[in-house]
PDB file of N, CA and C in Angstrom:
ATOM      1  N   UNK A   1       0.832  -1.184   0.000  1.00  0.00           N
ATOM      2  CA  UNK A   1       0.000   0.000   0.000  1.00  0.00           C
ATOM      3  C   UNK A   1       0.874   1.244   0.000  1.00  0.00           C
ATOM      4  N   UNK A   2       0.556   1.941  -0.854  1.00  0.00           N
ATOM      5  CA  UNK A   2       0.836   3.845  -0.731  1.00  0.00           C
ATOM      6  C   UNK A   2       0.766   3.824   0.554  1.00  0.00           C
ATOM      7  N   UNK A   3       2.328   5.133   0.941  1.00  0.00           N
ATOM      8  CA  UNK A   3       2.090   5.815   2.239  1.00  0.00           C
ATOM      9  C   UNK A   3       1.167   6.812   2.919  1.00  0.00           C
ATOM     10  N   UNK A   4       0.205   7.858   1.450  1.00  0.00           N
ATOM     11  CA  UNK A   4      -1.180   8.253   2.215  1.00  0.00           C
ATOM     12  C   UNK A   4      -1.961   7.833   2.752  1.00  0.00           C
ATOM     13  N   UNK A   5      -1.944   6.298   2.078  1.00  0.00           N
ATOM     14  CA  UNK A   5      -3.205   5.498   2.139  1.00  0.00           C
ATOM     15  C   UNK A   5      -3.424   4.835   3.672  1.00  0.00           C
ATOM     16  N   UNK A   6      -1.836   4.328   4.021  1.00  0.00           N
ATOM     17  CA  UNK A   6      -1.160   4.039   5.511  1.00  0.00           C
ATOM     18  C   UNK A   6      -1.884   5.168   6.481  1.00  0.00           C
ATOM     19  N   UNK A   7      -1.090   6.791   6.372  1.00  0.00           N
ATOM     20  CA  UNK A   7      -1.325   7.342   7.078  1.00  0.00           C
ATOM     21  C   UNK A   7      -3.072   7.549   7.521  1.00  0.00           C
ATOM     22  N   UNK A   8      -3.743   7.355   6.254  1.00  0.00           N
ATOM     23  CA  UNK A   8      -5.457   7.856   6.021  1.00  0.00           C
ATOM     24  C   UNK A   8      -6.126   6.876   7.540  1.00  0.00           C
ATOM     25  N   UNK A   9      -5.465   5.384   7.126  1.00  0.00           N
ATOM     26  CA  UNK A   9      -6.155   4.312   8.075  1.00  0.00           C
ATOM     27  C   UNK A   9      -5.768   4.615   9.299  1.00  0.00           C
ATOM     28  N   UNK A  10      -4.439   4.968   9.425  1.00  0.00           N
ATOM     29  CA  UNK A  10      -3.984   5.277  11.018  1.00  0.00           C
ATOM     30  C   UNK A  10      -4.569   6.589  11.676  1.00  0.00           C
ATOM     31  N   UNK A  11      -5.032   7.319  10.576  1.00  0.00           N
ATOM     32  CA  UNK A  11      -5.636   8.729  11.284  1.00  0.00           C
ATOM     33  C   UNK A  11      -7.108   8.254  11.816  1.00  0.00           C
ATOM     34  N   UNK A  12      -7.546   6.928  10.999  1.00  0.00           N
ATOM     35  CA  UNK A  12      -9.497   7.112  11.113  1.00  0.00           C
ATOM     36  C   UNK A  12      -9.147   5.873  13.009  1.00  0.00           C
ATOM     37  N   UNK A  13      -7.964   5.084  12.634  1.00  0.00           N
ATOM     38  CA  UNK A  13      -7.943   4.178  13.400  1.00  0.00           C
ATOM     39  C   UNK A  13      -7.745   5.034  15.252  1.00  0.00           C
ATOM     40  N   UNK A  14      -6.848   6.079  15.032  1.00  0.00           N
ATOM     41  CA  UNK A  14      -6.744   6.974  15.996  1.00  0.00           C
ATOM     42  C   UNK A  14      -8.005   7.939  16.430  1.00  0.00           C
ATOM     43  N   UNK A  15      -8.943   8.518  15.621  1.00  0.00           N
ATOM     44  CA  UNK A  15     -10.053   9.020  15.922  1.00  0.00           C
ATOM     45  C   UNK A  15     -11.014   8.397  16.193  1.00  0.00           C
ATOM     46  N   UNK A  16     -10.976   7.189  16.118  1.00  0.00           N
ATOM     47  CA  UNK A  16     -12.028   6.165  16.462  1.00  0.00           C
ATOM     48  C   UNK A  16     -11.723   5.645  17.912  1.00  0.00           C
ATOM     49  N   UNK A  17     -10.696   5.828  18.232  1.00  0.00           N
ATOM     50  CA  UNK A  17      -9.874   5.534  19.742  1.00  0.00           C
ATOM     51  C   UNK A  17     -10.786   6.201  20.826  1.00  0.00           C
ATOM     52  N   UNK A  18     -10.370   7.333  19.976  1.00  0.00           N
ATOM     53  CA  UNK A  18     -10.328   8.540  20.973  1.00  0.00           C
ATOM     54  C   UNK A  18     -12.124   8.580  21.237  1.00  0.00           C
ATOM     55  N   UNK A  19     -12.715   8.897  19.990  1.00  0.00           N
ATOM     56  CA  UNK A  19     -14.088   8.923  20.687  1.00  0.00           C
ATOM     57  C   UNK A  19     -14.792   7.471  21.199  1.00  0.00           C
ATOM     58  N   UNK A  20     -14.495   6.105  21.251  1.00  0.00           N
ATOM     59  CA  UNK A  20     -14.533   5.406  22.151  1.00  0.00           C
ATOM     60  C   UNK A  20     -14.232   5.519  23.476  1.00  0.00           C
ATOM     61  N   UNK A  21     -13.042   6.006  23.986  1.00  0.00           N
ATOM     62  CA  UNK A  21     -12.575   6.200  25.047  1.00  0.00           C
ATOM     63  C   UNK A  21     -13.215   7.375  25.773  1.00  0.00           C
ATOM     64  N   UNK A  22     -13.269   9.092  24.957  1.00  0.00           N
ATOM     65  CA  UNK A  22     -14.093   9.424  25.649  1.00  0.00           C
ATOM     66  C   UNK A  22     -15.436   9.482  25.466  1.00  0.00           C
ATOM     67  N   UNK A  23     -16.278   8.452  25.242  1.00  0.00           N
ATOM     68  CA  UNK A  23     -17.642   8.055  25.517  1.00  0.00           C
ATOM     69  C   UNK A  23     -17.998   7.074  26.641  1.00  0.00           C
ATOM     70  N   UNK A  24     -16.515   6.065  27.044  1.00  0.00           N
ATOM     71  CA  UNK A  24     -16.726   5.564  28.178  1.00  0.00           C
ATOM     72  C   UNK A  24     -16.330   6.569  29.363  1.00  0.00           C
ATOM     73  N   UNK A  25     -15.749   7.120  29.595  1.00  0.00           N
ATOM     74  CA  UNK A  25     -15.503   8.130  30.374  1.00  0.00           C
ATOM     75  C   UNK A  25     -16.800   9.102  30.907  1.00  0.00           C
ATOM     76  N   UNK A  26     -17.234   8.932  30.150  1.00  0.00           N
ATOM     77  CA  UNK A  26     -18.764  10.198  29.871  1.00  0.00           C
ATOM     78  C   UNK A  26     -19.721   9.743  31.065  1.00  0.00           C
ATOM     79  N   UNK A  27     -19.934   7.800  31.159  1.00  0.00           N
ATOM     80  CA  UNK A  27     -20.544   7.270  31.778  1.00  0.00           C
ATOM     81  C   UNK A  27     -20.232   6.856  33.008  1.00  0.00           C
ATOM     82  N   UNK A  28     -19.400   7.833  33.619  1.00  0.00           N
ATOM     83  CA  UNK A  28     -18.686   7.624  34.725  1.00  0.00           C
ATOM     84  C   UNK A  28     -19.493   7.230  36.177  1.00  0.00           C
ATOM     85  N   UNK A  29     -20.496   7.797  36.758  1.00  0.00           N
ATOM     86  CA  UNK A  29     -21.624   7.854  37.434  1.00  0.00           C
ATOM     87  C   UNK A  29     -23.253   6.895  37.222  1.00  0.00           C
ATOM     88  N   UNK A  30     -23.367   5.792  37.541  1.00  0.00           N
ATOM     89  CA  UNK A  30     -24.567   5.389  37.569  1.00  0.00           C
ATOM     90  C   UNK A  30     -25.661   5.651  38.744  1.00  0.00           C
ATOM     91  N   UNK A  31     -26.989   6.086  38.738  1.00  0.00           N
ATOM     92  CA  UNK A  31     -27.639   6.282  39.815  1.00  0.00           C
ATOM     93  C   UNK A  31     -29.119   5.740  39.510  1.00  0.00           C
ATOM     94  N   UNK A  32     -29.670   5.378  40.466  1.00  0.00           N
ATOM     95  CA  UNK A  32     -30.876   4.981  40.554  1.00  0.00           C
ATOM     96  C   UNK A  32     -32.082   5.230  41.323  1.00  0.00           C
ATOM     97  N   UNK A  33     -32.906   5.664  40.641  1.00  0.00           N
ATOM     98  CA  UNK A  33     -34.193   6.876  41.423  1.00  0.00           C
ATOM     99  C   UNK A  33     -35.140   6.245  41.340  1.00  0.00           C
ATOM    100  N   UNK A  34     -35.282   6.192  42.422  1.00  0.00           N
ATOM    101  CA  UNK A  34     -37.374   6.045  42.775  1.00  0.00           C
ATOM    102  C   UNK A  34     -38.004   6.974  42.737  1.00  0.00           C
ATOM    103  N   UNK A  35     -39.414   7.200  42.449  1.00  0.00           N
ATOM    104  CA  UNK A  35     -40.038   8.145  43.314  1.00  0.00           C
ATOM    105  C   UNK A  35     -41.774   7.963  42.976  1.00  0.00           C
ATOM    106  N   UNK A  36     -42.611   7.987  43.639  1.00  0.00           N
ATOM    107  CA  UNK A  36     -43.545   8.222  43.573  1.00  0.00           C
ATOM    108  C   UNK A  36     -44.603   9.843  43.206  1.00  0.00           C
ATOM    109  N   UNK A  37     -45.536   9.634  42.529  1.00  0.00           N
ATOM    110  CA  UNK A  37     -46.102  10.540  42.117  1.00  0.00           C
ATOM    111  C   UNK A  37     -47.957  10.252  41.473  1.00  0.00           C
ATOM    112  N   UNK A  38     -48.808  11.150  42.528  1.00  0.00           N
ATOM    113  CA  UNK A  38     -49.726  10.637  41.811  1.00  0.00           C
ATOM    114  C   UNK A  38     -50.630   9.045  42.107  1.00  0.00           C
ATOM    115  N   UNK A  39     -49.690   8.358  43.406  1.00  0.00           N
ATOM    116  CA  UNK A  39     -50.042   7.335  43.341  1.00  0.00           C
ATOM    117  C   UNK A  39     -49.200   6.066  42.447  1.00  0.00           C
ATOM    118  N   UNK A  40     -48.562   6.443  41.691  1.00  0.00           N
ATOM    119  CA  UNK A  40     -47.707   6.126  41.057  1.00  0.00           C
ATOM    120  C   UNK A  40     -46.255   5.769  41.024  1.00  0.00           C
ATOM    121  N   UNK A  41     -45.820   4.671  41.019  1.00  0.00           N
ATOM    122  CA  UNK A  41     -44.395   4.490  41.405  1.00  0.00           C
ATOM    123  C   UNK A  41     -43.464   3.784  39.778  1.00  0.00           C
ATOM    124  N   UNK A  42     -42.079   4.794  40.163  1.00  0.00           N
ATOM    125  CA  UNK A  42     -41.168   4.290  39.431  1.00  0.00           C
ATOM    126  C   UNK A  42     -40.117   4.358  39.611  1.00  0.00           C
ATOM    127  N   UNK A  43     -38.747   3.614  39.216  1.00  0.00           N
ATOM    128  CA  UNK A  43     -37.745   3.501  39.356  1.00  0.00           C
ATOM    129  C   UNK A  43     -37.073   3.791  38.250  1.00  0.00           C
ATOM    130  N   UNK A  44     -36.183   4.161  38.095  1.00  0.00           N
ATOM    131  CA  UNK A  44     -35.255   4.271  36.575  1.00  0.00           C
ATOM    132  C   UNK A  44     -33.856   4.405  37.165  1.00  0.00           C
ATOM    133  N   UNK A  45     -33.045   3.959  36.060  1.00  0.00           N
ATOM    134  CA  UNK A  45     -31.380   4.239  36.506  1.00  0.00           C
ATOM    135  C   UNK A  45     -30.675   4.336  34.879  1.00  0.00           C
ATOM    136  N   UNK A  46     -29.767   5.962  35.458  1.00  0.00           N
ATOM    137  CA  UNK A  46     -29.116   6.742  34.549  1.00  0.00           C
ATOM    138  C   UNK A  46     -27.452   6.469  34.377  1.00  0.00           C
ATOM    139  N   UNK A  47     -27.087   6.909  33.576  1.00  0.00           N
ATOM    140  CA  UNK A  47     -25.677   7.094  33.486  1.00  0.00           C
ATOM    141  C   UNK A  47     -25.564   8.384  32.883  1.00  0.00           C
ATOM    142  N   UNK A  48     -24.364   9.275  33.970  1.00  0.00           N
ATOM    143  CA  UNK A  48     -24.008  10.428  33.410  1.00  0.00           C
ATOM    144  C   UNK A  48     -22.446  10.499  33.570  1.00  0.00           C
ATOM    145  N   UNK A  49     -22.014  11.969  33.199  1.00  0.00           N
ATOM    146  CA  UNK A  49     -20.622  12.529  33.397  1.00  0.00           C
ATOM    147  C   UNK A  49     -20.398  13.096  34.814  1.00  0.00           C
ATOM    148  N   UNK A  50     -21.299  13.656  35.604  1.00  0.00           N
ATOM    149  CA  UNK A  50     -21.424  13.829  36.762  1.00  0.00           C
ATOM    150  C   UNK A  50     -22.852  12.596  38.259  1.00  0.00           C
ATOM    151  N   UNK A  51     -23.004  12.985  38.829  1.00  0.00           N
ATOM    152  CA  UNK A  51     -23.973  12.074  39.672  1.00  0.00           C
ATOM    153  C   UNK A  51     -24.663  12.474  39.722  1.00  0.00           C
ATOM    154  N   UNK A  52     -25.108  14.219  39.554  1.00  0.00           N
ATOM    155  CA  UNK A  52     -26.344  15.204  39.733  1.00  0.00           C
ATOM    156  C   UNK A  52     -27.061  14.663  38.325  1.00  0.00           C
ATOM    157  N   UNK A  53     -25.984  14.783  37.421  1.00  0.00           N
ATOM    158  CA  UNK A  53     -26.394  14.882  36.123  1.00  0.00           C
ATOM    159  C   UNK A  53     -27.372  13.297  35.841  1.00  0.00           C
ATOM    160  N   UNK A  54     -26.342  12.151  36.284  1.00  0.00           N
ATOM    161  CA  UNK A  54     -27.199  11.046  36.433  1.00  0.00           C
ATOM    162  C   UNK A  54     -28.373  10.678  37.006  1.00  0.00           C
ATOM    163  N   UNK A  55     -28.687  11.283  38.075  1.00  0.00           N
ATOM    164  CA  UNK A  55     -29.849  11.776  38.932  1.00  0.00           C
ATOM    165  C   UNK A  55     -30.347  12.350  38.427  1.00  0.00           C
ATOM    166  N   UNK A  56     -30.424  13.251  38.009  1.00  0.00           N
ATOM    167  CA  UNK A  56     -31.700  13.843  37.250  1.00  0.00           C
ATOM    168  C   UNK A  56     -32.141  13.414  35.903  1.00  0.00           C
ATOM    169  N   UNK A  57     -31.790  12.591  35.408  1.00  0.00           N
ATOM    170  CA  UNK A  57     -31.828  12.463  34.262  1.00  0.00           C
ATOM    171  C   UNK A  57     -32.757  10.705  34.541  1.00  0.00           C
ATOM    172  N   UNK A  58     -32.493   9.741  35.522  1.00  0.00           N
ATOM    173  CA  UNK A  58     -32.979   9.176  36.158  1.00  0.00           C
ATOM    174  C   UNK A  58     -34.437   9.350  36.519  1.00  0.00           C
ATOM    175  N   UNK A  59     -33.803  10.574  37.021  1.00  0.00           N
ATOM    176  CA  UNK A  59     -35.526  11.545  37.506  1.00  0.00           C
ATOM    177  C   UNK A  59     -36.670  12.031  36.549  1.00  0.00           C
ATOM    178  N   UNK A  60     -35.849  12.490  35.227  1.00  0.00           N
ATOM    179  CA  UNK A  60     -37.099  12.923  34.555  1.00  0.00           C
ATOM    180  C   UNK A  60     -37.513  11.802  33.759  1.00  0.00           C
ATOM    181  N   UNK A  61     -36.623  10.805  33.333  1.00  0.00           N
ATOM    182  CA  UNK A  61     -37.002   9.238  33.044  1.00  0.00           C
ATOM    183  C   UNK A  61     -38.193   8.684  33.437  1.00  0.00           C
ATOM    184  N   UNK A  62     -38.128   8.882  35.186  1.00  0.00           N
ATOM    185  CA  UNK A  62     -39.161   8.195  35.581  1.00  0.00           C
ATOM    186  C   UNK A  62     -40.364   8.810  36.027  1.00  0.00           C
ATOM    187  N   UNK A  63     -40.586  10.546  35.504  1.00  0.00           N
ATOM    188  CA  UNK A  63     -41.705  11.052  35.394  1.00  0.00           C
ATOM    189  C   UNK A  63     -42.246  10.591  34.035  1.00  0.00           C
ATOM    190  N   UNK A  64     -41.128  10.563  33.008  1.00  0.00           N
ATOM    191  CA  UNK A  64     -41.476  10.529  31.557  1.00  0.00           C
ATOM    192  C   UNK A  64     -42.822   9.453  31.662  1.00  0.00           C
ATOM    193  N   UNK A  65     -42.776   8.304  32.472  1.00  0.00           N
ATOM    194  CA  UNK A  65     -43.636   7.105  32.136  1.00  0.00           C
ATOM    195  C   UNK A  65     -44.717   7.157  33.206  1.00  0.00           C
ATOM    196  N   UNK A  66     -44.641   8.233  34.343  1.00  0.00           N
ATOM    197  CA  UNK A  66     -45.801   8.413  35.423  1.00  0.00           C
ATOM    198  C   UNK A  66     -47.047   9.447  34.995  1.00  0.00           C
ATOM    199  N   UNK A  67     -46.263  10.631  34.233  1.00  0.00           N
ATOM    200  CA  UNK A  67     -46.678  12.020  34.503  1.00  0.00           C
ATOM    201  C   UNK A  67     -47.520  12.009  33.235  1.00  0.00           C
ATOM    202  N   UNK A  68     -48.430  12.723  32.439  1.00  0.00           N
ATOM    203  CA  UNK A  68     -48.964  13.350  31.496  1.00  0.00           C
ATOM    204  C   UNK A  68     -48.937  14.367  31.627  1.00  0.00           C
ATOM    205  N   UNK A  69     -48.952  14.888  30.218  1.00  0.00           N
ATOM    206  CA  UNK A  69     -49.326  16.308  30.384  1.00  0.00           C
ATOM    207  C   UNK A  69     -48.487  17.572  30.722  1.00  0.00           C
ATOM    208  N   UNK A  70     -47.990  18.674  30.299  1.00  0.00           N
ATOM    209  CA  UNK A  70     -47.369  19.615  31.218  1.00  0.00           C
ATOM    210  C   UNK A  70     -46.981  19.885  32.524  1.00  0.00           C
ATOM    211  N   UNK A  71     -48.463  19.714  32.969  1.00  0.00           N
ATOM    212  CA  UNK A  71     -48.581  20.230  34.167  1.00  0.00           C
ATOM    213  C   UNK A  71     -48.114  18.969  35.118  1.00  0.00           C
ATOM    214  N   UNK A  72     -48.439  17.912  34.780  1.00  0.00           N
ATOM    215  CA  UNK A  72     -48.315  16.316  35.352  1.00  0.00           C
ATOM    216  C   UNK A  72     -46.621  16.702  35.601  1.00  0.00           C
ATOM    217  N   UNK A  73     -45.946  16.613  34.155  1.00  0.00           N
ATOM    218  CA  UNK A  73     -44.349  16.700  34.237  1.00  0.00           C
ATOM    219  C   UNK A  73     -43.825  17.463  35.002  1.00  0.00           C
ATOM    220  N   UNK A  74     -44.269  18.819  34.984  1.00  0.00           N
ATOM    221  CA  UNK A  74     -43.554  19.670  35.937  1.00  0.00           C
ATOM    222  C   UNK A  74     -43.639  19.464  37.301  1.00  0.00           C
ATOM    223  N   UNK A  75     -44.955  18.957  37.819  1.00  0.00           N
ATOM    224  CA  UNK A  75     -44.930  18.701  39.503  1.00  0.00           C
ATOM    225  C   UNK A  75     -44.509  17.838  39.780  1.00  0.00           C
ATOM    226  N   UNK A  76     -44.418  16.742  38.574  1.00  0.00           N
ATOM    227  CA  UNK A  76     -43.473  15.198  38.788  1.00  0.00           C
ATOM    228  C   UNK A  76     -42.278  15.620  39.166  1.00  0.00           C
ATOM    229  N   UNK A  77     -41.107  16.726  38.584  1.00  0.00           N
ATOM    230  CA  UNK A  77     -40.207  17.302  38.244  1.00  0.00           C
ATOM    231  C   UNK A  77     -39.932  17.619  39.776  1.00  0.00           C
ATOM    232  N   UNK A  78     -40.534  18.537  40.063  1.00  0.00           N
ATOM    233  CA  UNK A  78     -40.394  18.901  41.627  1.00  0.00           C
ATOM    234  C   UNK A  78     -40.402  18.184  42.463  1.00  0.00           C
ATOM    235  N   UNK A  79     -41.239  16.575  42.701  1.00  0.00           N
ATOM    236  CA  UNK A  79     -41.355  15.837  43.555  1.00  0.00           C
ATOM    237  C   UNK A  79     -40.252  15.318  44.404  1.00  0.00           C
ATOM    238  N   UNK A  80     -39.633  14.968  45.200  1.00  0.00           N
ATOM    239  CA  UNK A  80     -38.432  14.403  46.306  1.00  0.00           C
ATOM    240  C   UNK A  80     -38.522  13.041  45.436  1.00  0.00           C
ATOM    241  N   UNK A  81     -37.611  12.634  45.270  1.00  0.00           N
ATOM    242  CA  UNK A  81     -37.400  11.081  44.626  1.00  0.00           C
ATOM    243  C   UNK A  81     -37.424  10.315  46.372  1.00  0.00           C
ATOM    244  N   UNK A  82     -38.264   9.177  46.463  1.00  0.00           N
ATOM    245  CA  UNK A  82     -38.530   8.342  47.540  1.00  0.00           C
ATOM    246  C   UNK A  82     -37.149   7.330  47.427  1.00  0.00           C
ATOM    247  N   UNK A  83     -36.060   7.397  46.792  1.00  0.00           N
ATOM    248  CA  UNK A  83     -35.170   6.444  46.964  1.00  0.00           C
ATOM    249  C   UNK A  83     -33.718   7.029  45.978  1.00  0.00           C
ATOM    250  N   UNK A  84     -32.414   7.300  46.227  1.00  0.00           N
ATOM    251  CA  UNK A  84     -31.907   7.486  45.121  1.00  0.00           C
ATOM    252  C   UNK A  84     -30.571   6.551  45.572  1.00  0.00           C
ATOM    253  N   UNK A  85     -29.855   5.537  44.851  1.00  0.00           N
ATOM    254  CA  UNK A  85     -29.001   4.796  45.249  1.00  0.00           C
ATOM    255  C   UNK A  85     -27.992   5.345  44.330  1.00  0.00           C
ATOM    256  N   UNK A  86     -26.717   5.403  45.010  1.00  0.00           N
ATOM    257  CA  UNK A  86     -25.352   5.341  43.254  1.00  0.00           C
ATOM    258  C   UNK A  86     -24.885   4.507  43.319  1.00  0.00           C
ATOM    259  N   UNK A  87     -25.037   4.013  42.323  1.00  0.00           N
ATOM    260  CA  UNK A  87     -24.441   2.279  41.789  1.00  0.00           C
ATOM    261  C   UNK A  87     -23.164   2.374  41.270  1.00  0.00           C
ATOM    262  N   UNK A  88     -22.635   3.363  40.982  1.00  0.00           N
ATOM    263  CA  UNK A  88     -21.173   3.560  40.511  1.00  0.00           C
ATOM    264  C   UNK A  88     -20.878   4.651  40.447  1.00  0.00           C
TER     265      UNK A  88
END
């Protein structure tokens, strides 16, 4: 093989590294939220770059499948999660 052709594969083989590596990195934090709402109970578990970030994201997860509606989401939103564990 041509030496562009060398360098072309080693450049895609190196950028492919890199955003593997930092995409595991990204998922540094796992957390897991309960919370009730409504009568309604759910659990969900996130992965983020931070633990807040995983937590909440956990959190609006598990309004996503309780809450309807605007108004449903937003007070879901506000609610105290009844359980939040970090799993990693």
């Amino acid at each position: 093989m041509k030496k562009p052709v060398i360098a072309g594969i080693a450049v895609v083989v190196i950028i492919l590294g890199i955003v593997i590596y930092s995409s595991m990195n990204l998922m540094g934090h796992r957390v897991e939220v309960c919370l009730t709402y409504n009568g309604l109970s759910r659990c969900k578990i996130a992965s983020g770059s931070t633990e807040e970030f995983a937590t909440r994201t956990a959190h609006d997860n598990a309004c996503g499948e309780i809450a309807s509606g605007v108004t449903d989401t937003m007070g879901c939103g506000r609610t105290t999660p009844t359980k939040v564990t970090v799993l990693k």
